[in-house]
C-alpha atoms as a PDB file:
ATOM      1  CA  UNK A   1      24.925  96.412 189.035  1.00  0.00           C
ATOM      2  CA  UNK A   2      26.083  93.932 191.368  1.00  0.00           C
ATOM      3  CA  UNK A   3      29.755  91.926 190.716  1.00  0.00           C
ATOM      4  CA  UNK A   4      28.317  88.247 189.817  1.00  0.00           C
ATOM      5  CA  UNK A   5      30.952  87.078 191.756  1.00  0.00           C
ATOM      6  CA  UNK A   6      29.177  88.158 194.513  1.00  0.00           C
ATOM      7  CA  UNK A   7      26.083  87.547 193.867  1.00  0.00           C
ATOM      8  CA  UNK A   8      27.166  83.939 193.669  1.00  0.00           C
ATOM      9  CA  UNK A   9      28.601  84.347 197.059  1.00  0.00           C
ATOM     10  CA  UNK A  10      25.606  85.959 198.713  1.00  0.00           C
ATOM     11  CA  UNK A  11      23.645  82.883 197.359  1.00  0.00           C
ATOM     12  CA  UNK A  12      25.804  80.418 199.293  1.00  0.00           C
ATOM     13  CA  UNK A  13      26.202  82.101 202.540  1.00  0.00           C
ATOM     14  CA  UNK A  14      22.473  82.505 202.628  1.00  0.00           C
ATOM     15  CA  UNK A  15      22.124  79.176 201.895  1.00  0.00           C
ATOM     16  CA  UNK A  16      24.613  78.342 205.008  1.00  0.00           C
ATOM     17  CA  UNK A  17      27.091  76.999 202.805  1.00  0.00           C
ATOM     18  CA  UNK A  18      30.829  77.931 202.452  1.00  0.00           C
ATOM     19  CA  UNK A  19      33.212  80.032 200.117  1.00  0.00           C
ATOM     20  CA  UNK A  20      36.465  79.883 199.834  1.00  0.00           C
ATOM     21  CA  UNK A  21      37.792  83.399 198.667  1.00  0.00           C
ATOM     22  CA  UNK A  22      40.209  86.010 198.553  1.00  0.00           C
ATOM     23  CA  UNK A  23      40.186  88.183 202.165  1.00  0.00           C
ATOM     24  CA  UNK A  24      42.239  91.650 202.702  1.00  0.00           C
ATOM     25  CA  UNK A  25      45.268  89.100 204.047  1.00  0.00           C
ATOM     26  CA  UNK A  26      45.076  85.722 202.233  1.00  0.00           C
ATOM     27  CA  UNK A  27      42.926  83.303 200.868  1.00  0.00           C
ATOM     28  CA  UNK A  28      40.058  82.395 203.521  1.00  0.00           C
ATOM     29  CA  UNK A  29      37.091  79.678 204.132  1.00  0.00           C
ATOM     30  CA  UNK A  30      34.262  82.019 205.154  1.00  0.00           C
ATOM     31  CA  UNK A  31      30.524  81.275 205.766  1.00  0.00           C
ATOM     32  CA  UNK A  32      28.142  83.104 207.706  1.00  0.00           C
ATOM     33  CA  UNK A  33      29.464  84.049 211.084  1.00  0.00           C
ATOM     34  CA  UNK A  34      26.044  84.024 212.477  1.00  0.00           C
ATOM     35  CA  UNK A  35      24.840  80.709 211.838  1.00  0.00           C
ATOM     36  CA  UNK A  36      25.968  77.987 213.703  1.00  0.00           C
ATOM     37  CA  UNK A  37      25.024  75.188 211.129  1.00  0.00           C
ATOM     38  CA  UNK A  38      28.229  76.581 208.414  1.00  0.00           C
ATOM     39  CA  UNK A  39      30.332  77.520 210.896  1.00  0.00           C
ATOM     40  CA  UNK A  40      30.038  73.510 211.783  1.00  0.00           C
ATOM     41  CA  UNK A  41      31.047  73.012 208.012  1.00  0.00           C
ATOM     42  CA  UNK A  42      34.204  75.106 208.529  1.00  0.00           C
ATOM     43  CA  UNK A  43      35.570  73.662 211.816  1.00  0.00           C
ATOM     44  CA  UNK A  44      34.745  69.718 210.470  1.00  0.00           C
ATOM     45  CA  UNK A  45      36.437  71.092 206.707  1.00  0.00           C
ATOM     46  CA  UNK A  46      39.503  72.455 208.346  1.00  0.00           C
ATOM     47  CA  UNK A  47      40.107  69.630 210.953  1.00  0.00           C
ATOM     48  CA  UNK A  48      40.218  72.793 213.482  1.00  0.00           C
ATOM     49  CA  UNK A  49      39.859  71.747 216.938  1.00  0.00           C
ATOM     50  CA  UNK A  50      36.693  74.125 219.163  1.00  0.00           C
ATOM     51  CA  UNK A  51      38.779  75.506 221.384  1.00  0.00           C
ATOM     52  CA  UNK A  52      40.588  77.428 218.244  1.00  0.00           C
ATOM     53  CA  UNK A  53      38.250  80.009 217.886  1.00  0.00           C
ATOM     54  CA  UNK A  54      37.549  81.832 214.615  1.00  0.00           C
ATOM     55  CA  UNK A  55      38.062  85.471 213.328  1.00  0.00           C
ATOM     56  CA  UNK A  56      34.894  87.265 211.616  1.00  0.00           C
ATOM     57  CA  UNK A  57      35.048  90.058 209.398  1.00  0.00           C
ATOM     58  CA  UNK A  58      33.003  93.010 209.557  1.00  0.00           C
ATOM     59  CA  UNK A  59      32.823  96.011 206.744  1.00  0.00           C
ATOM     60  CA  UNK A  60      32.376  99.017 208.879  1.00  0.00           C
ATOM     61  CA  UNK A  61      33.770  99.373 212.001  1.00  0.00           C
ATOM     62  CA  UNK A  62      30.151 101.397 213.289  1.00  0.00           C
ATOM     63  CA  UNK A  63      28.435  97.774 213.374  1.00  0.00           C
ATOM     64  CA  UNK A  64      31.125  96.793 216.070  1.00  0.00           C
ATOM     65  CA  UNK A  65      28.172  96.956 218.403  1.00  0.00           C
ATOM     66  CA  UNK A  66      25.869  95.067 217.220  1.00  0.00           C
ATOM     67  CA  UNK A  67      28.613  91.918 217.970  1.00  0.00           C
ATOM     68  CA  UNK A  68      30.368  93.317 220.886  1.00  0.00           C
ATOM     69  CA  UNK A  69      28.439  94.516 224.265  1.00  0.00           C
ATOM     70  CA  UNK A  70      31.366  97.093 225.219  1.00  0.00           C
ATOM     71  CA  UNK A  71      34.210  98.743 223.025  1.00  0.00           C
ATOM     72  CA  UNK A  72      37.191  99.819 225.046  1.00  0.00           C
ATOM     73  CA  UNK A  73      38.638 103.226 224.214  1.00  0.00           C
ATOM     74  CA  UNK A  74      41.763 101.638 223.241  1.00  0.00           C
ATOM     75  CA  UNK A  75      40.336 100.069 220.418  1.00  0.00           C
ATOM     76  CA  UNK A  76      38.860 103.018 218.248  1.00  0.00           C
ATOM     77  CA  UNK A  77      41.983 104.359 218.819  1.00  0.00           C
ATOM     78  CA  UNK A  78      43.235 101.279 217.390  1.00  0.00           C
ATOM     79  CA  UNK A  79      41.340 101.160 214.542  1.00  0.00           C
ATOM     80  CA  UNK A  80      41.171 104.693 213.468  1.00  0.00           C
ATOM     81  CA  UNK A  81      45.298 104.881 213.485  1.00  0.00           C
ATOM     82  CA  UNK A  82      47.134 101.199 212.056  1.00  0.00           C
ATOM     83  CA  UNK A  83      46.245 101.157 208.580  1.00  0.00           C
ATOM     84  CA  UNK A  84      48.145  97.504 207.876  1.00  0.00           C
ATOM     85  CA  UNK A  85      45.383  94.919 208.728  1.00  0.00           C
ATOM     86  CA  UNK A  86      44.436  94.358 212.789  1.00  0.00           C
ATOM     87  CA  UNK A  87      42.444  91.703 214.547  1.00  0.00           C
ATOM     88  CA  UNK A  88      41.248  93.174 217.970  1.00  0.00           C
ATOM     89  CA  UNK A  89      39.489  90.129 220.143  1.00  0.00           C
ATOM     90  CA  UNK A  90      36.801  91.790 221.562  1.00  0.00           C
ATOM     91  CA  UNK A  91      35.430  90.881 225.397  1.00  0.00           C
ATOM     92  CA  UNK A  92      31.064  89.943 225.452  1.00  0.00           C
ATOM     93  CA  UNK A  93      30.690  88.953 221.887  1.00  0.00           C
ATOM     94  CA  UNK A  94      26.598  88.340 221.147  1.00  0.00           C
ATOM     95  CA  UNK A  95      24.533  87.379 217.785  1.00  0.00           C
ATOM     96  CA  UNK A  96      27.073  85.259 216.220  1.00  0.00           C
ATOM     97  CA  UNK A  97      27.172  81.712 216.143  1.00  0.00           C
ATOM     98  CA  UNK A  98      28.121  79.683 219.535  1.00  0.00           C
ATOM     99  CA  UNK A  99      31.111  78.308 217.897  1.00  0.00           C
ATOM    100  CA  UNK A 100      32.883  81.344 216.774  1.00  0.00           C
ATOM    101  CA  UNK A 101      32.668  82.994 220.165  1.00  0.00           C
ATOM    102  CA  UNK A 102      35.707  81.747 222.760  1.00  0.00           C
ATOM    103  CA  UNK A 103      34.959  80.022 225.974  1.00  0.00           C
ATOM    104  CA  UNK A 104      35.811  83.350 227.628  1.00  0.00           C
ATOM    105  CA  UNK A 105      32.974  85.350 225.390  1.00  0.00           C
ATOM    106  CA  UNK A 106      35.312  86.879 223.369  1.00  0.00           C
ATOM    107  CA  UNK A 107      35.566  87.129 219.808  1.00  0.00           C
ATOM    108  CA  UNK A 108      38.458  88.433 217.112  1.00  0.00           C
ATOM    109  CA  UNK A 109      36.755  91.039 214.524  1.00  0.00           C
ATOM    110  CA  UNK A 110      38.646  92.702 211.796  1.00  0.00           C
ATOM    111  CA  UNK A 111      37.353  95.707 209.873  1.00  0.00           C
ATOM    112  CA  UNK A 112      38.338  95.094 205.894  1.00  0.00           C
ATOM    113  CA  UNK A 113      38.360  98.277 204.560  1.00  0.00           C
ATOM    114  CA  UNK A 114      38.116  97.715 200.829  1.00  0.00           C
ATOM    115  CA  UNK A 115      38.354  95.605 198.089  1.00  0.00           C
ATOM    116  CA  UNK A 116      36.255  92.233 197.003  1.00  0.00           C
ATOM    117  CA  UNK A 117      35.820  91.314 200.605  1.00  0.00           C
ATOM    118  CA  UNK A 118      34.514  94.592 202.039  1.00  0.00           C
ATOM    119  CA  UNK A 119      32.420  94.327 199.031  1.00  0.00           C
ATOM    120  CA  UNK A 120      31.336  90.993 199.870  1.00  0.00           C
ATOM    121  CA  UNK A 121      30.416  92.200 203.767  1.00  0.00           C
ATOM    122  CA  UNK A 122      29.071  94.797 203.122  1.00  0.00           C
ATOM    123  CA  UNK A 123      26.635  93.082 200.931  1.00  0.00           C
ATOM    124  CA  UNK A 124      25.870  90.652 203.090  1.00  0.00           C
ATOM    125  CA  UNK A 125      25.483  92.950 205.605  1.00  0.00           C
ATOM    126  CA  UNK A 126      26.340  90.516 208.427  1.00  0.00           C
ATOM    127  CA  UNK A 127      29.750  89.237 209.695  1.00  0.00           C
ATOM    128  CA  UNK A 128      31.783  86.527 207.883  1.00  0.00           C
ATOM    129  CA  UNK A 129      34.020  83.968 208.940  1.00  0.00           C
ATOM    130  CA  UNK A 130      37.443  84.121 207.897  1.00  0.00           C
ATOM    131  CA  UNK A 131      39.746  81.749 208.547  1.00  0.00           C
ATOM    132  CA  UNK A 132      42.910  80.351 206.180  1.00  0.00           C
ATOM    133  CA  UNK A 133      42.246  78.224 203.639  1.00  0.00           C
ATOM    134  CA  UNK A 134      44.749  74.660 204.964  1.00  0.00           C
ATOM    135  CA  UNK A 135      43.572  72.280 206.727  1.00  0.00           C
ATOM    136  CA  UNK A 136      44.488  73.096 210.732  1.00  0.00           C
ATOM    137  CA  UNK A 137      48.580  73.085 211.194  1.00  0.00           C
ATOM    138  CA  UNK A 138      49.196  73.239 207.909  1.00  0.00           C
ATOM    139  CA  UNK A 139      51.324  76.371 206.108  1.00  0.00           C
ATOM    140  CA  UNK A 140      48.639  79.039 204.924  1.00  0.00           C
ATOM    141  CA  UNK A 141      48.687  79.242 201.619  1.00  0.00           C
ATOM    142  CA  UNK A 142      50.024  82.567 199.826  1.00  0.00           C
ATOM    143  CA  UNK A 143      48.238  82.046 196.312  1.00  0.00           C
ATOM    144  CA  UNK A 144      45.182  79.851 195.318  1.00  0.00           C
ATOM    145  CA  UNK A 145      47.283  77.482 193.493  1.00  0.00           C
ATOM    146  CA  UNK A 146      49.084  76.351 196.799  1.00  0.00           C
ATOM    147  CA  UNK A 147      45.443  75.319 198.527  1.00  0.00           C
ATOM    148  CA  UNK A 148      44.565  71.950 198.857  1.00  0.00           C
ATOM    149  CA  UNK A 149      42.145  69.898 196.332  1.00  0.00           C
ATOM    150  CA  UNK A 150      40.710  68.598 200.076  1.00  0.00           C
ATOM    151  CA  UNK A 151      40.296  72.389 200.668  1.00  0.00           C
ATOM    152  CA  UNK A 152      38.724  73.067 197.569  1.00  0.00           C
ATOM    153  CA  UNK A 153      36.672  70.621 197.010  1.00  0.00           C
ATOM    154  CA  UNK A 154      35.260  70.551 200.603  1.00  0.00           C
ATOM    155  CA  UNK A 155      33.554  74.518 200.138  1.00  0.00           C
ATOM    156  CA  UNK A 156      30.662  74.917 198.384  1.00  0.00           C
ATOM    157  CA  UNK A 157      31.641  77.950 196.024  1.00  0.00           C
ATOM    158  CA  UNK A 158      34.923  78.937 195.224  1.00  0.00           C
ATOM    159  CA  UNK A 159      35.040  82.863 194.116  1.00  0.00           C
ATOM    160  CA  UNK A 160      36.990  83.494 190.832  1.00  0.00           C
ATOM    161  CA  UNK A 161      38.671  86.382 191.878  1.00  0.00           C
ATOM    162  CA  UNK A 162      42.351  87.414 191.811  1.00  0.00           C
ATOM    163  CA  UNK A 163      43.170  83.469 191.520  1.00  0.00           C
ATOM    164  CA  UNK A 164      46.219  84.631 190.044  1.00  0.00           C
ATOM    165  CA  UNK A 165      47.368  87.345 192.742  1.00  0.00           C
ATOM    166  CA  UNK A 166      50.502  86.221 195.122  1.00  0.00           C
ATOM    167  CA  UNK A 167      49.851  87.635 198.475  1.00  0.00           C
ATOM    168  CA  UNK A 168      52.680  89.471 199.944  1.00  0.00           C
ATOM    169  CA  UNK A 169      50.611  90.376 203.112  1.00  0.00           C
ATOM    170  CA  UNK A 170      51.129  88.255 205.928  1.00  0.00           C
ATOM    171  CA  UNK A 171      47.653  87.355 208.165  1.00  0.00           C
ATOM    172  CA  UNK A 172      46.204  90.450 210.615  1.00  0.00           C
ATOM    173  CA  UNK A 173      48.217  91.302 213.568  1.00  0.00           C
ATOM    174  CA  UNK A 174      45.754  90.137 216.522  1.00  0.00           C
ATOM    175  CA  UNK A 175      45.493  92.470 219.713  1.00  0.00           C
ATOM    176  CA  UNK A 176      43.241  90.980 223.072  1.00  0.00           C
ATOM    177  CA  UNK A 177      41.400  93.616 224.560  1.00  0.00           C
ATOM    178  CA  UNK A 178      39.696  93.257 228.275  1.00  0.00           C
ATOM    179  CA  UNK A 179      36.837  95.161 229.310  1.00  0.00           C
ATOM    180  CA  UNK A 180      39.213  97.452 231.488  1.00  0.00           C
ATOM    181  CA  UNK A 181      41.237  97.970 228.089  1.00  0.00           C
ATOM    182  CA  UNK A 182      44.368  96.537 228.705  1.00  0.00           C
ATOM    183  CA  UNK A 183      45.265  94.981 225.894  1.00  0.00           C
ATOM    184  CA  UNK A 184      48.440  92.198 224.781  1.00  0.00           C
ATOM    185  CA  UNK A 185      49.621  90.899 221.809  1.00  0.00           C
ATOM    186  CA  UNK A 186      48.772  87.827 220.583  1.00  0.00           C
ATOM    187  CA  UNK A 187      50.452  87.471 216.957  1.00  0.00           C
ATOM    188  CA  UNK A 188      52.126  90.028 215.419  1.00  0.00           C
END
């Protein structure tokens, strides 16, 4: 039997709306990372300027390709050895909405590997936007209670999960990758 919660969720993002809910970092805006219309929502809702790009989420790191037209070496090693959670911009993103993919063609895609949100995903069974849930330049907050009313009010569901839960982990660690696989640091 499915969690209602997301049930409720898969509803919206079919729908092209917006959730706000609880990621494998901190509380996130998410919407379908394929369609163009919601990811709209989520840039005018967070004040985010386009050239900020957006992270999706994937469940399974084995879909990487249907997102990605080339995956350096470098990054399965990545992802098969840090086990805190890792952002890895990709070069040649494809099927996801224009917005979320850089003006170079990349895109950031982080592998959740369990709990409501890899639930959620993997449900879904396509990508999801997450980004934090403050408006853009604002502190991100660590526990639902610290999110705007702007914030909440502006999604279309809110999930009612682990409302309560202070997150002590800070947001992914995000690692560039070219097509040659050298790689830098972008926030650690």
């Amino acid at each position: 039997m499915m969690d209602p919660e997301i049930k409720k969720c898969l509803k919206v993002l079919q729908d092209g709306g917006t959730i706000l809910y609880p990621t494998d970092t901190i509380w996130g805006i998410g919407c379908d990372a394929t369609n163009d219309f919601a990811v709209e929502k989520v840039y005018c809702l967070k004040k985010r300027m386009e050239s900020k790009n957006l992270i999706i989420l994937l469940e399974d790191q084995k879909n990487l390709f249907q997102y990605v037209t080339a995956i350096p070496e470098i990054a399965w090693d990545l992802l098969g050895n840090v086990n805190t959670p890792l952002t890895i911009v990709f070069p040649d993103a494809k099927n996801l909405a224009k917005k979320v993919v850089a003006s170079d063609h990349s895109i950031a895609i982080r592998i959740v590997k369990s709990g409501f949100c890899h639930q959620l995903i993997s449900a879904f069974g396509k990508p999801i936007v997450s980004t934090s849930a403050n408006i853009s330049g604002e502190t991100p907050p660590k526990t639902f209670r610290q999110i705007s009313a702007e914030i909440i009010a502006g999604v279309d569901y809110v999930v009612k999960e682990r409302m309560d839960f202070i997150h002590i982990i800070k947001p992914s660690q995000i690692i560039k990758i070219n097509a040659n696989g050298e790689f830098r640091i972008i926030r650690e």
